[in-house]
N, C-alpha and C. Protein backbone atom coordinates (compact mmCIF):
# COMPACT_ATOMS: atom_id res chain seq x y z
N UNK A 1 224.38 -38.75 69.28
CA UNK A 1 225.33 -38.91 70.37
C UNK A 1 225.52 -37.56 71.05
N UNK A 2 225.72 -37.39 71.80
CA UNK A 2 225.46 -36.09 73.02
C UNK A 2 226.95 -36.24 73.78
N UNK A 3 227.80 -35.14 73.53
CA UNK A 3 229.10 -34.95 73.76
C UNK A 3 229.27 -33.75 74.44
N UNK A 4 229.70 -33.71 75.46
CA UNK A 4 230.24 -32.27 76.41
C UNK A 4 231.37 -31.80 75.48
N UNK A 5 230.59 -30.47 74.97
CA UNK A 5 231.87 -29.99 74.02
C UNK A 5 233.03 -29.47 74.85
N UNK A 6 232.53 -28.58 75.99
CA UNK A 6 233.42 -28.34 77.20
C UNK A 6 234.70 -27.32 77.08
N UNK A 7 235.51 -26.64 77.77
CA UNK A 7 236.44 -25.89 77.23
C UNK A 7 237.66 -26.16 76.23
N UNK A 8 237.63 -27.40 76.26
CA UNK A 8 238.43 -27.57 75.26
C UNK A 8 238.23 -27.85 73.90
N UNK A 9 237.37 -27.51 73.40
CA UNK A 9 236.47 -27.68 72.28
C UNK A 9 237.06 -29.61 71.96
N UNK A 10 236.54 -30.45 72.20
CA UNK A 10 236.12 -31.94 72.17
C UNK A 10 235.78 -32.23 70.93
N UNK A 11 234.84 -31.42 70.26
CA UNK A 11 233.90 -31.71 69.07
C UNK A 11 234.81 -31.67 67.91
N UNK A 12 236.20 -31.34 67.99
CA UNK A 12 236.78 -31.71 66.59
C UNK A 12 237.22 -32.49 66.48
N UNK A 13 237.79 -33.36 67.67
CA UNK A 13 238.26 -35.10 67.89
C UNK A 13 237.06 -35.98 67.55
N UNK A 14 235.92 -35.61 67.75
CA UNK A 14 234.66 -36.23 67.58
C UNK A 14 234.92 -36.18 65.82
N UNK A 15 235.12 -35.35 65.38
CA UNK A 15 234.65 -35.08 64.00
C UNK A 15 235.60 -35.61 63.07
N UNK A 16 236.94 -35.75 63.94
CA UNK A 16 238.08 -36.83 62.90
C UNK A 16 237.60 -37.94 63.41
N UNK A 17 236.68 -38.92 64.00
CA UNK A 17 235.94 -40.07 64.03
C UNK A 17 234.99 -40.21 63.37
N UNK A 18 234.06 -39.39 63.21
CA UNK A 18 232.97 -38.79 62.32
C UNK A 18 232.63 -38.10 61.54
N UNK A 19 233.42 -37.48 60.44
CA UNK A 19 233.51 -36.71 59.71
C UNK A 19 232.78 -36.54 58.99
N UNK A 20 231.16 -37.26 58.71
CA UNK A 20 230.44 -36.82 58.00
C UNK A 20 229.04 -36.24 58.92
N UNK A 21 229.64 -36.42 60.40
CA UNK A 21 228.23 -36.03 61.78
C UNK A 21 227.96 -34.59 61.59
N UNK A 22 226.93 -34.36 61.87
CA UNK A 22 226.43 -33.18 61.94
C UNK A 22 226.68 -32.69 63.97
N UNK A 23 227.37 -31.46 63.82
CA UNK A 23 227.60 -31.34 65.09
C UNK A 23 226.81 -30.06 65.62
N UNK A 24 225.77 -30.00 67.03
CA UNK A 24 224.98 -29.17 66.83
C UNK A 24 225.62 -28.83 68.60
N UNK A 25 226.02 -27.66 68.27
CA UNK A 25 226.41 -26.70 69.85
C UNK A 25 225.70 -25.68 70.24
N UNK A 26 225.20 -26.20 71.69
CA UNK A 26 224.77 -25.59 72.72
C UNK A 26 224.97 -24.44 72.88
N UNK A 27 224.77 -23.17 72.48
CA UNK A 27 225.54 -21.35 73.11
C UNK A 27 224.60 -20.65 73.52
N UNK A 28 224.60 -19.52 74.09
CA UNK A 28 224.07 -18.91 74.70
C UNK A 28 224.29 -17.57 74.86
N UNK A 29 223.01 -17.02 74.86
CA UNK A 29 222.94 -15.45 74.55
C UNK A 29 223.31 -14.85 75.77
N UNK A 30 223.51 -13.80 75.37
CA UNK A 30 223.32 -12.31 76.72
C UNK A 30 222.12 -12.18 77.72
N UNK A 31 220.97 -12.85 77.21
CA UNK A 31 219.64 -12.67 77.60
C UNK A 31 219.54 -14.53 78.39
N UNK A 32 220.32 -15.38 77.74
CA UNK A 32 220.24 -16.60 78.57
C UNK A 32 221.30 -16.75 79.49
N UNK A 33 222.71 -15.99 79.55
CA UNK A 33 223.46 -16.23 80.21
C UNK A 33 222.95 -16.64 81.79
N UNK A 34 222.19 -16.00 82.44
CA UNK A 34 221.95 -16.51 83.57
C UNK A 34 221.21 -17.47 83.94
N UNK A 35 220.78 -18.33 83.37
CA UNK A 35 220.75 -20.01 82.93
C UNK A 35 221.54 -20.90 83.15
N UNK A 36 223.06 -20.23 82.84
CA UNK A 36 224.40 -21.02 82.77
C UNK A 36 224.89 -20.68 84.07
N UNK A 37 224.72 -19.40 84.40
CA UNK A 37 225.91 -18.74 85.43
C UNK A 37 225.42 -19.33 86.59
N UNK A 38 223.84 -20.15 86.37
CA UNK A 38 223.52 -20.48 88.40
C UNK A 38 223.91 -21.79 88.17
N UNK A 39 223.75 -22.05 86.96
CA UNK A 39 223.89 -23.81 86.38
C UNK A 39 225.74 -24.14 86.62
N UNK A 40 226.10 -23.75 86.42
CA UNK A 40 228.17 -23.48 86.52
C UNK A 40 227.87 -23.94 88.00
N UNK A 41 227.53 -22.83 88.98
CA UNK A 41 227.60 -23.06 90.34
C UNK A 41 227.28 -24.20 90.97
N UNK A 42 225.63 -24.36 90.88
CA UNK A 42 225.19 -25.74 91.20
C UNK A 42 225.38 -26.62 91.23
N UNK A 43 225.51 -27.19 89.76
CA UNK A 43 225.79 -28.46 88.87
C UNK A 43 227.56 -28.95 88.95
N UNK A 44 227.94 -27.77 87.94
CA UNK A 44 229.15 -27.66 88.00
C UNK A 44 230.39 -27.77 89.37
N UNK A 45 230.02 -27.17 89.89
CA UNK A 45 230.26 -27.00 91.04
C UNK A 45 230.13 -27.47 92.19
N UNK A 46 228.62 -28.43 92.21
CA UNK A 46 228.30 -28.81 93.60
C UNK A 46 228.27 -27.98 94.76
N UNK A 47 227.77 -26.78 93.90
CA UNK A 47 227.63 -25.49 95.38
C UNK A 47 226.39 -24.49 95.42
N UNK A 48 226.88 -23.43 95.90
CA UNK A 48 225.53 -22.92 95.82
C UNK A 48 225.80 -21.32 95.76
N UNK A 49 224.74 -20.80 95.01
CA UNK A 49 225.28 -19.19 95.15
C UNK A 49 225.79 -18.36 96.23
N UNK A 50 225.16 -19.02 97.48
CA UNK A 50 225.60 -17.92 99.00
C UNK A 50 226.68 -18.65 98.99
N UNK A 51 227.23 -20.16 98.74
CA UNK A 51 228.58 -20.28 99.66
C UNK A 51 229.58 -19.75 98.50
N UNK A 52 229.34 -19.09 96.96
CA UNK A 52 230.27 -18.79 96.12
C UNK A 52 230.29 -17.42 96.04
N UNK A 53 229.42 -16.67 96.10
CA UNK A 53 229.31 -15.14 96.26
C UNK A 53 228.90 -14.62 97.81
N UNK A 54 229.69 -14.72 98.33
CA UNK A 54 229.46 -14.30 99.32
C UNK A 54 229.63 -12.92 100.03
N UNK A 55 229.21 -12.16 100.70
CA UNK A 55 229.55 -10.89 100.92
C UNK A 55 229.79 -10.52 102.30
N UNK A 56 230.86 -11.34 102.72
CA UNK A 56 231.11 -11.41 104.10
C UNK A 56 232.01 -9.86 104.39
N UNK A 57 232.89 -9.97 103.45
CA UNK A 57 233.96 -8.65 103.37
C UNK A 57 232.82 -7.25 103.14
N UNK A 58 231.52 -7.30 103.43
CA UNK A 58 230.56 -6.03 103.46
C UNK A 58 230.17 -5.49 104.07
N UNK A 59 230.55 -6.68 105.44
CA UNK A 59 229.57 -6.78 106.73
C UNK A 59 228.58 -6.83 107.19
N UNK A 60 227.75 -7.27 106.01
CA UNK A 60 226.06 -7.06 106.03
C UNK A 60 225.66 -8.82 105.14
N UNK A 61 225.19 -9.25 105.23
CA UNK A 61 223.87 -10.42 104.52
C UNK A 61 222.69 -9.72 104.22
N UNK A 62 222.35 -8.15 104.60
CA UNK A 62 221.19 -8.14 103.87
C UNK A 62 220.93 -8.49 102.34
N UNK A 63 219.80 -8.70 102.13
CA UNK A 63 218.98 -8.96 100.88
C UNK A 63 219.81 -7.57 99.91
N UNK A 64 220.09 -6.19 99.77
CA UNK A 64 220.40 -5.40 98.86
C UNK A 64 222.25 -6.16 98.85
N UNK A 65 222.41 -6.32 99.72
CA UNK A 65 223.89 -6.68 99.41
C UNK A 65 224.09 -8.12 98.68
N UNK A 66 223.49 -8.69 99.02
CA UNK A 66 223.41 -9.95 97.84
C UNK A 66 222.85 -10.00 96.77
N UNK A 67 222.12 -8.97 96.42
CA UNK A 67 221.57 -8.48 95.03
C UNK A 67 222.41 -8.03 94.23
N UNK A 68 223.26 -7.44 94.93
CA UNK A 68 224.17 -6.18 94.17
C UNK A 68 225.58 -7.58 93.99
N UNK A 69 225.91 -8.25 94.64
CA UNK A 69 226.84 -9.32 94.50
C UNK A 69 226.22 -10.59 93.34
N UNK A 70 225.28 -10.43 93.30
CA UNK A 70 224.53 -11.57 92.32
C UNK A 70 224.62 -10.72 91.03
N UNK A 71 224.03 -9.40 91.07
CA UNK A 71 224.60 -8.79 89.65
C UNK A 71 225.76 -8.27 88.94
N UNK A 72 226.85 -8.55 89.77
CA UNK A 72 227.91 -8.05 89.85
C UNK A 72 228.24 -9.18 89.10
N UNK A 73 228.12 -10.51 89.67
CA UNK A 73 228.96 -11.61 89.25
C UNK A 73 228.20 -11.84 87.85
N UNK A 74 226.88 -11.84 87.33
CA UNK A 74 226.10 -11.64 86.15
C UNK A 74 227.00 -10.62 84.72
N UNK A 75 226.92 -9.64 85.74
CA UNK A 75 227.48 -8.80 84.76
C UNK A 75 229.12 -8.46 84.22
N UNK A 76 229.80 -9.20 85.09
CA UNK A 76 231.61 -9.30 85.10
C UNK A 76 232.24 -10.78 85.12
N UNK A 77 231.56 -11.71 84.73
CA UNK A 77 231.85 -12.98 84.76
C UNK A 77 232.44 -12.98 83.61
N UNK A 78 233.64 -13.67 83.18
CA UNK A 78 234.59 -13.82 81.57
C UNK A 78 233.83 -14.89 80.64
N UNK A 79 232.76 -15.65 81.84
CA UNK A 79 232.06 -16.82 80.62
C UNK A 79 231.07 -16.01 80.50
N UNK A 80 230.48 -15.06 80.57
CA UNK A 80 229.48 -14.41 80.01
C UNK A 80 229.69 -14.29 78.58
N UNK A 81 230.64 -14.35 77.77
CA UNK A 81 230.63 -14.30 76.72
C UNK A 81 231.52 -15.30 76.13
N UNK A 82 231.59 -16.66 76.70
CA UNK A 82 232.36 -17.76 76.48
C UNK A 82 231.72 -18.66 75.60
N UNK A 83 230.52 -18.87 75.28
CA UNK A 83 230.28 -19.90 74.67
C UNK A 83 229.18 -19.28 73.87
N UNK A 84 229.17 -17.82 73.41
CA UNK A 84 228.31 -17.43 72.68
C UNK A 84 228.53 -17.60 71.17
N UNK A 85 226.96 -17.56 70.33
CA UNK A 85 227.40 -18.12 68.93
C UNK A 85 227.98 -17.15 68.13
N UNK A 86 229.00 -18.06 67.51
CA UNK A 86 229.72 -17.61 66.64
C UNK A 86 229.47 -18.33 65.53
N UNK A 87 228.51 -18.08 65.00
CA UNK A 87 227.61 -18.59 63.47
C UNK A 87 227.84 -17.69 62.81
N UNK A 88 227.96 -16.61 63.02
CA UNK A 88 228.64 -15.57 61.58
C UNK A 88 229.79 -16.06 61.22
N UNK A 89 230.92 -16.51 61.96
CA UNK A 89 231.99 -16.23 61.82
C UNK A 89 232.64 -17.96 61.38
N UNK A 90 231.69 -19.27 62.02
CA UNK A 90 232.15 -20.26 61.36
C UNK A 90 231.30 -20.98 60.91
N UNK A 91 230.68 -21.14 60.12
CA UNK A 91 229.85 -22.25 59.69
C UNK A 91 229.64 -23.09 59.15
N UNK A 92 230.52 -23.84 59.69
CA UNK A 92 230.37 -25.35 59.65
C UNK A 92 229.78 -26.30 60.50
N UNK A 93 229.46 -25.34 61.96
CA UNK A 93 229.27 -25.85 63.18
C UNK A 93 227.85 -25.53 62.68
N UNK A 94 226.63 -26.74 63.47
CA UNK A 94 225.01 -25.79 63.72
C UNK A 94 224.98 -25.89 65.56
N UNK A 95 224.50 -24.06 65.47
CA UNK A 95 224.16 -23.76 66.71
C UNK A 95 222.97 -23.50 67.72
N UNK A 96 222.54 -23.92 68.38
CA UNK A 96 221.02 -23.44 69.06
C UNK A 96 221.53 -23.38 70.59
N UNK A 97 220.71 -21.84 70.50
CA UNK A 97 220.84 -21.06 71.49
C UNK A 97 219.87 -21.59 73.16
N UNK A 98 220.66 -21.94 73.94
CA UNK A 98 219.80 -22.41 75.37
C UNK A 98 218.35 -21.81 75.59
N UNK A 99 218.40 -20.82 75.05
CA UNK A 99 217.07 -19.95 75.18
C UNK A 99 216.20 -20.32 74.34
N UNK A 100 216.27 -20.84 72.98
CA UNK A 100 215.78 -21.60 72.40
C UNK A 100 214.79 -22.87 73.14
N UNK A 101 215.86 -23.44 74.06
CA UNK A 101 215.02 -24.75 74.64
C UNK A 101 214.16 -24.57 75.68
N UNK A 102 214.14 -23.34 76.15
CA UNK A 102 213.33 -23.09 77.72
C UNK A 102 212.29 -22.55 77.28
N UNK A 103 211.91 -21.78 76.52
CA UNK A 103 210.84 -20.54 76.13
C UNK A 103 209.72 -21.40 76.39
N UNK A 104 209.37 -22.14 75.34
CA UNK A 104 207.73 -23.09 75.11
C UNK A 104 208.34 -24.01 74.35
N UNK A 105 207.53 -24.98 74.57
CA UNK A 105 207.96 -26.21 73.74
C UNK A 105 207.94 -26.72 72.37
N UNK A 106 206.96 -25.75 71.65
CA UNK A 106 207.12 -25.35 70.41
C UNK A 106 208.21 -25.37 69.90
N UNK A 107 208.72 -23.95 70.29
CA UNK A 107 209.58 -23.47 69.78
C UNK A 107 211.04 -24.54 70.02
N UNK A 108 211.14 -25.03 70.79
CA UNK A 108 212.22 -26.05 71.56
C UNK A 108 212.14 -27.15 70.45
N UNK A 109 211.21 -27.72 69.98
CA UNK A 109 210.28 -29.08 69.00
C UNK A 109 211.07 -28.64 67.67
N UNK A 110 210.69 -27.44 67.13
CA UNK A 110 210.69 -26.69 66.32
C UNK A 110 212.25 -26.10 65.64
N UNK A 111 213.27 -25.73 66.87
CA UNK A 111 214.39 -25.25 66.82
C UNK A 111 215.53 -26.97 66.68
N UNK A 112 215.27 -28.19 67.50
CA UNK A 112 215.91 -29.29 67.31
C UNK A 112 215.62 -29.97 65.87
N UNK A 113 214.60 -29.54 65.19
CA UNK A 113 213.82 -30.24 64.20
C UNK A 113 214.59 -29.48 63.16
N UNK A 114 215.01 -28.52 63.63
CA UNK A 114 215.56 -27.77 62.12
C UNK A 114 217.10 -28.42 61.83
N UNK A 115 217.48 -29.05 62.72
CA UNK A 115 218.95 -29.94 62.72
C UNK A 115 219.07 -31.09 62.15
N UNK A 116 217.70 -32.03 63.34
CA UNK A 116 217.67 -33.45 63.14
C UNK A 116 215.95 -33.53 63.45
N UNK A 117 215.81 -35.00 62.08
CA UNK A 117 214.25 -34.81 63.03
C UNK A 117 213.94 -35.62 63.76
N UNK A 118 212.85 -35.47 64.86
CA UNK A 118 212.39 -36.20 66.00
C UNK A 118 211.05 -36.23 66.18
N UNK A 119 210.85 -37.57 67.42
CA UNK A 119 209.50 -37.31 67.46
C UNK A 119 208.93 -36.65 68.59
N UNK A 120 207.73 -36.33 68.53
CA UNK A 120 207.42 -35.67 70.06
C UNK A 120 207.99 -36.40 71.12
N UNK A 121 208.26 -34.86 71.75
CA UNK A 121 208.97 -35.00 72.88
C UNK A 121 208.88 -34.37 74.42
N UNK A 122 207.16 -34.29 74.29
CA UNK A 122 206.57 -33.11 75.09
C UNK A 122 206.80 -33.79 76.65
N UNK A 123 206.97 -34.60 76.88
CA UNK A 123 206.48 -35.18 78.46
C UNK A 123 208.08 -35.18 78.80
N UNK A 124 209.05 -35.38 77.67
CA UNK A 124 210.61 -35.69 78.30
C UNK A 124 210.94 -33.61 78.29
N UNK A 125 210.52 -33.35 77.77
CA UNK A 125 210.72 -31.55 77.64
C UNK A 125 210.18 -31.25 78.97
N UNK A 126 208.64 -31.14 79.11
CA UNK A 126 207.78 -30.97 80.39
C UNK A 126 208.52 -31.62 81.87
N UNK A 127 209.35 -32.59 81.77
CA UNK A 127 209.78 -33.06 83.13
C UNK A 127 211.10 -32.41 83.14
N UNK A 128 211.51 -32.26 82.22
CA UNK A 128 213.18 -30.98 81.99
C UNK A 128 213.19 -29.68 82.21
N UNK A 129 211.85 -29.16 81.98
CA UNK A 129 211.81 -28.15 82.37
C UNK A 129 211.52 -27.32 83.81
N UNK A 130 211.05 -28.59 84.40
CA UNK A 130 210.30 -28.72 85.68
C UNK A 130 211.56 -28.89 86.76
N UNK A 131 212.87 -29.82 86.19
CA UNK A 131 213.70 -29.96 86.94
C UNK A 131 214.64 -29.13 87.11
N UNK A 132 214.61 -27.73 86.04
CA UNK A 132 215.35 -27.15 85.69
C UNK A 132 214.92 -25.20 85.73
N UNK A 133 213.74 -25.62 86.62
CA UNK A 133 212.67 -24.12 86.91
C UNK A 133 213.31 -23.33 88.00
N UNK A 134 214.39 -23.85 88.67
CA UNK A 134 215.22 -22.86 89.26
C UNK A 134 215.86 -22.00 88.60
N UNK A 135 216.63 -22.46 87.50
CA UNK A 135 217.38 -21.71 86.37
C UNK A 135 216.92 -21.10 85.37
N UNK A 136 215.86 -21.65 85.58
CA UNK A 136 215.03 -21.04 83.57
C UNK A 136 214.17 -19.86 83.97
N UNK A 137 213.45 -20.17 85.47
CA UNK A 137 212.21 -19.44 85.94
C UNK A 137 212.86 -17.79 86.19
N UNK A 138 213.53 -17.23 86.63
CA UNK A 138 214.19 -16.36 86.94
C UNK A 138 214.54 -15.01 85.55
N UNK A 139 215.00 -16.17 84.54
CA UNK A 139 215.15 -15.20 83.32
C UNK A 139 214.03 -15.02 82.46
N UNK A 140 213.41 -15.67 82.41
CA UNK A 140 211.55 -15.87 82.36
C UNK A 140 211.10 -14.62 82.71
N UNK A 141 210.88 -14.65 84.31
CA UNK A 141 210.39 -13.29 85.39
C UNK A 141 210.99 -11.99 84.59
N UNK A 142 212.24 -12.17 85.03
CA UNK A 142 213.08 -10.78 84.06
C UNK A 142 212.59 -10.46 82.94
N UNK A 143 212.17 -11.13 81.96
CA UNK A 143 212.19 -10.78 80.33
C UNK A 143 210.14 -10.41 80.75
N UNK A 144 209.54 -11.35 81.24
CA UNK A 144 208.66 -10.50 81.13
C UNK A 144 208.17 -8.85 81.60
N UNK A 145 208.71 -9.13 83.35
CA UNK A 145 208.88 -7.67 83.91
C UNK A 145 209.39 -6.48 82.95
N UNK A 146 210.40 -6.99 82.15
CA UNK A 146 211.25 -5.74 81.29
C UNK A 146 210.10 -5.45 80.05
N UNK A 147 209.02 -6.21 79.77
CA UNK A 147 208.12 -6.00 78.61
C UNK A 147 207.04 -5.56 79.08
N UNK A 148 206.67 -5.59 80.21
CA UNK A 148 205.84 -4.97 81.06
C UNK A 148 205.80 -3.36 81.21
N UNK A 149 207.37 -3.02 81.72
CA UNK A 149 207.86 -1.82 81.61
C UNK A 149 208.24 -1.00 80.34
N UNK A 150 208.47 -1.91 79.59
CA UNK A 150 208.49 -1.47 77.83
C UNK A 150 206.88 -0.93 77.72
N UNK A 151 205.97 -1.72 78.21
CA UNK A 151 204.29 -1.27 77.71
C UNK A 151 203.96 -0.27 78.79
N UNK A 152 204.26 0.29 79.57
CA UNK A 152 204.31 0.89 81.28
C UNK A 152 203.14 0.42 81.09
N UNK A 153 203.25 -0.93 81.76
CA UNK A 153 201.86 -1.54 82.15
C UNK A 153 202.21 -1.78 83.85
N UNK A 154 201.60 -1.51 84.74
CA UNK A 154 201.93 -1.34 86.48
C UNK A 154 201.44 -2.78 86.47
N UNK A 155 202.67 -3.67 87.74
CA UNK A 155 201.94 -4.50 88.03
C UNK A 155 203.15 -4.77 89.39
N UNK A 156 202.25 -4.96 90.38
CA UNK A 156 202.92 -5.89 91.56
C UNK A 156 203.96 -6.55 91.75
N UNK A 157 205.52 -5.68 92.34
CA UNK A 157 206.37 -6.56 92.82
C UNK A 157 206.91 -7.94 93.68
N UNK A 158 205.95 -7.05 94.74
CA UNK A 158 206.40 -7.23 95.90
C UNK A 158 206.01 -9.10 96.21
N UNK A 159 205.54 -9.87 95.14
CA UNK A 159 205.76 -11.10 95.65
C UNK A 159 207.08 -11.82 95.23
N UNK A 160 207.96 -11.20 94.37
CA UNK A 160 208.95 -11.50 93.80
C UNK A 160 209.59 -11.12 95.12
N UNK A 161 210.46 -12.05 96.00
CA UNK A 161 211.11 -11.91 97.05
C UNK A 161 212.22 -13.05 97.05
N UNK A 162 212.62 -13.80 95.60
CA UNK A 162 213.99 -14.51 95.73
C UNK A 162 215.02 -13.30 95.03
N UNK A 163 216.02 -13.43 96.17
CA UNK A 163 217.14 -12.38 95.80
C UNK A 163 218.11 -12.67 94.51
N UNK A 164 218.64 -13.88 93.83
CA UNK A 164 218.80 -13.90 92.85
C UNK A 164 217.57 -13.64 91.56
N UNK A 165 216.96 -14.18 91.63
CA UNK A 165 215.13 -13.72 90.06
C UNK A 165 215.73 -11.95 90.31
N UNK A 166 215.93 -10.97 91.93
CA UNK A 166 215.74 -10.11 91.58
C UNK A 166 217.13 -9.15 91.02
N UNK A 167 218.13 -9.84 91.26
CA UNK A 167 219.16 -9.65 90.25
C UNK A 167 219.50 -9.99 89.04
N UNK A 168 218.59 -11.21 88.87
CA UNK A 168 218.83 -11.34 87.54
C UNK A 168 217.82 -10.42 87.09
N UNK A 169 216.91 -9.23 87.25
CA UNK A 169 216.20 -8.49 86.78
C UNK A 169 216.93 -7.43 86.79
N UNK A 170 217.91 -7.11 87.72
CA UNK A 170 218.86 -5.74 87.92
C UNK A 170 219.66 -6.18 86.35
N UNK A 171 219.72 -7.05 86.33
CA UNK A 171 221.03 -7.29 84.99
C UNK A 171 220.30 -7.33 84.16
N UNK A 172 218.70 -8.01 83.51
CA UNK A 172 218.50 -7.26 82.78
C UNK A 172 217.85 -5.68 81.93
N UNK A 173 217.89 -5.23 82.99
CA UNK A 173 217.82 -3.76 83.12
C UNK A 173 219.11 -3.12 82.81
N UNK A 174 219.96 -3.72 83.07
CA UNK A 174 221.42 -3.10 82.48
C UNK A 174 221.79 -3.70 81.03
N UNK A 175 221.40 -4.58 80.49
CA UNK A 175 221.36 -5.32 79.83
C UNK A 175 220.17 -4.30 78.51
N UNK A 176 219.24 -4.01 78.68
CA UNK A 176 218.25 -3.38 77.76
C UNK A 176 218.28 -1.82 77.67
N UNK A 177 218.62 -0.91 78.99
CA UNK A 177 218.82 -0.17 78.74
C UNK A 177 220.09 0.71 79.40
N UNK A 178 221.73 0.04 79.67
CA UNK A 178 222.60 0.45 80.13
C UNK A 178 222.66 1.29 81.28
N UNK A 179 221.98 1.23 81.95
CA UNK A 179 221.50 1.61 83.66
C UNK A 179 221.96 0.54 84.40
N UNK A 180 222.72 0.73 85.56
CA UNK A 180 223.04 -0.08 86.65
C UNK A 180 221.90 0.52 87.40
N UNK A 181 221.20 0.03 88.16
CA UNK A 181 220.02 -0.07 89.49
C UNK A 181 221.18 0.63 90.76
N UNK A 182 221.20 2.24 90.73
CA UNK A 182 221.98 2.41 91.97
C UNK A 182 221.27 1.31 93.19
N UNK A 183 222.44 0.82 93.77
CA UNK A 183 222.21 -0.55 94.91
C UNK A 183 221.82 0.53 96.19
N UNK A 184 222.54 1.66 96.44
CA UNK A 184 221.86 2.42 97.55
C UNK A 184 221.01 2.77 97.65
N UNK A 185 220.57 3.60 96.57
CA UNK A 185 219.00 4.29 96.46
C UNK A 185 218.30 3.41 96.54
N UNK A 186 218.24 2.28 95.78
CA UNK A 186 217.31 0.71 95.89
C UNK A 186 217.70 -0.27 96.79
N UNK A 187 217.84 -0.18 97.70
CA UNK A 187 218.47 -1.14 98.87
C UNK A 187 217.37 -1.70 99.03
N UNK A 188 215.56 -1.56 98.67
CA UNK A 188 214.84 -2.31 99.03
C UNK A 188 214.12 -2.83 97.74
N UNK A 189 213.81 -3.83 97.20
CA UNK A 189 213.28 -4.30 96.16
C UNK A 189 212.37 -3.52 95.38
N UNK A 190 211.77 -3.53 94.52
CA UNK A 190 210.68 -2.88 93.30
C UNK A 190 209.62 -3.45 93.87
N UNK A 191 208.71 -2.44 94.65
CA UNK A 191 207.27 -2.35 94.60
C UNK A 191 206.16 -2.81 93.43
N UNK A 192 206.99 -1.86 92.51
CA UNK A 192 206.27 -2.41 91.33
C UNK A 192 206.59 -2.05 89.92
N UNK A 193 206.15 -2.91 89.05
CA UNK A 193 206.78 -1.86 87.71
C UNK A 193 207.03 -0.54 87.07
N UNK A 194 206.17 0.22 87.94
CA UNK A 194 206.08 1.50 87.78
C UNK A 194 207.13 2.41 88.47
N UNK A 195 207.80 1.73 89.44
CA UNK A 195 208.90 2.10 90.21
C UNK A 195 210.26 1.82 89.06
N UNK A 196 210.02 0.61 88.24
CA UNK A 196 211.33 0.88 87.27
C UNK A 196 210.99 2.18 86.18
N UNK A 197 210.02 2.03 85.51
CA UNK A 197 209.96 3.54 84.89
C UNK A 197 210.42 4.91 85.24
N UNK A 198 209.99 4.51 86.40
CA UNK A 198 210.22 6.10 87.50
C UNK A 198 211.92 5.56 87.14
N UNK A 199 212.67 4.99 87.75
CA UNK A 199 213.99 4.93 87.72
C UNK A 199 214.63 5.14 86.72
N UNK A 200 214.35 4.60 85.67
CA UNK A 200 214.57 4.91 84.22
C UNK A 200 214.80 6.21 84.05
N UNK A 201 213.32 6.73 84.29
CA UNK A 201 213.41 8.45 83.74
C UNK A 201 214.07 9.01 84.53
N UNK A 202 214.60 8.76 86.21
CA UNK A 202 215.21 9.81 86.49
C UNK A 202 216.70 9.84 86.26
N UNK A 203 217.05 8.33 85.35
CA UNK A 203 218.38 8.69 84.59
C UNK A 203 218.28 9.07 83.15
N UNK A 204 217.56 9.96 82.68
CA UNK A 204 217.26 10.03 81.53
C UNK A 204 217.16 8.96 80.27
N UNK A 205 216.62 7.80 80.77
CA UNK A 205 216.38 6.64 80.16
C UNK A 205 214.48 6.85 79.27
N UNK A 206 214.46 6.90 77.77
CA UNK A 206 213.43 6.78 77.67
C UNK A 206 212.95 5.40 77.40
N UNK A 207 211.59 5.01 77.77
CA UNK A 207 211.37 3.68 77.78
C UNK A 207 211.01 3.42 76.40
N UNK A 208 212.07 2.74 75.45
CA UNK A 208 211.68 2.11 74.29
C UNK A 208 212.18 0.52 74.08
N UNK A 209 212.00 0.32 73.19
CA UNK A 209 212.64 -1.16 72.84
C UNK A 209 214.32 -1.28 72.55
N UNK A 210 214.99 -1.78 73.10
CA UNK A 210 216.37 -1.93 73.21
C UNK A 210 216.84 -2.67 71.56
């Protein structure tokens, strides 16, 4: 049974009905939060990132000013750390992490199977993921770009030209190695990976594994 646990935590009314169910919650990391935060807007919301972040009070719509407003709201949002797991601290609940379900389908097969078991589920995964490549694709881009620059391996920005994918890359750059992307100096997107290195080092950032 599939229950919106939701802010009011739901799942313990469920559990004085069911008290012997196994209850498995949805949370989400630091590294998936922006999965949720476009998903809130969209879904949630019935809106859209320009009509909710808007940067009218800037006087500008350029592309750096909505970057810097997309990471802003990434990085200072109060649900950013609202529904993250707290499996150390209670366990009674089982938890799997959103990031869990997007990566590959393996691992997605693999991580539900350790709860409850099922049968393949590759074509209902494959059409979920497909419907859901606005949200997933973005933190995807990010995590690889940032492993790219972990290997200073150079590779081509400049086709990356959606202004949220490239904030959600500013955040995780703040996110791995506590650098905000000055928004002035960078008012124009990353050329290329080798341009974040360069940035790195000239805040005395050495490039290692976070």
């Amino acid at each position: 049974m599939l229950i919106d646990n939701g802010i009011n935590n739901e799942s313990s009314n469920f559990k004085i009905t069911f008290p012997n169910a196994t209850v498995i919650k949805i949370c989400y990391s630091t590294y998936s939060w922006p999965v949720i935060a476009r998903t809130m807007i969209e879904k949630a919301m019935a809106s859209t990132i320009e009509e909710q972040l808007t940067v009218d009070n800037w006087d500008t719509t350029d592309p750096w000013a909505r970057r810097e407003k997309y990471f802003l709201y990434l990085r200072d949002h109060p649900f950013r750390h609202a529904w993250q797991s707290k499996s150390k601290i209670v366990m009674e609940d089982t938890e799997l992490d959103i990031g869990e379900l997007y990566d590959e389908y393996d691992n997605c097969y693999s991580s539900i199977n350790g709860f409850a078991k099922t049968e393949d589920f590759y074509d209902l995964w494959k059409e979920w993921r497909k419907a859901n490549a606005r949200y997933i694709d973005p933190v995807k881009t990010a995590s690889n770009i940032l492993s790219l620059v972990l290997a200073k391996n150079s590779e081509d920005l400049t086709h990356i030209t959606d202004v949220w994918t490239q904030a959600v890359v500013y955040y995780y750059i703040w996110v791995w190695y506590n650098i905000e992307v000055p928004h002035n100096d960078y008012s124009n997107w990353f050329t290329n990976t080798a341009d974040i290195v360069k940035m790195l080092k000239e805040h005395g950032v050495g490039i290692d594994s976070n």
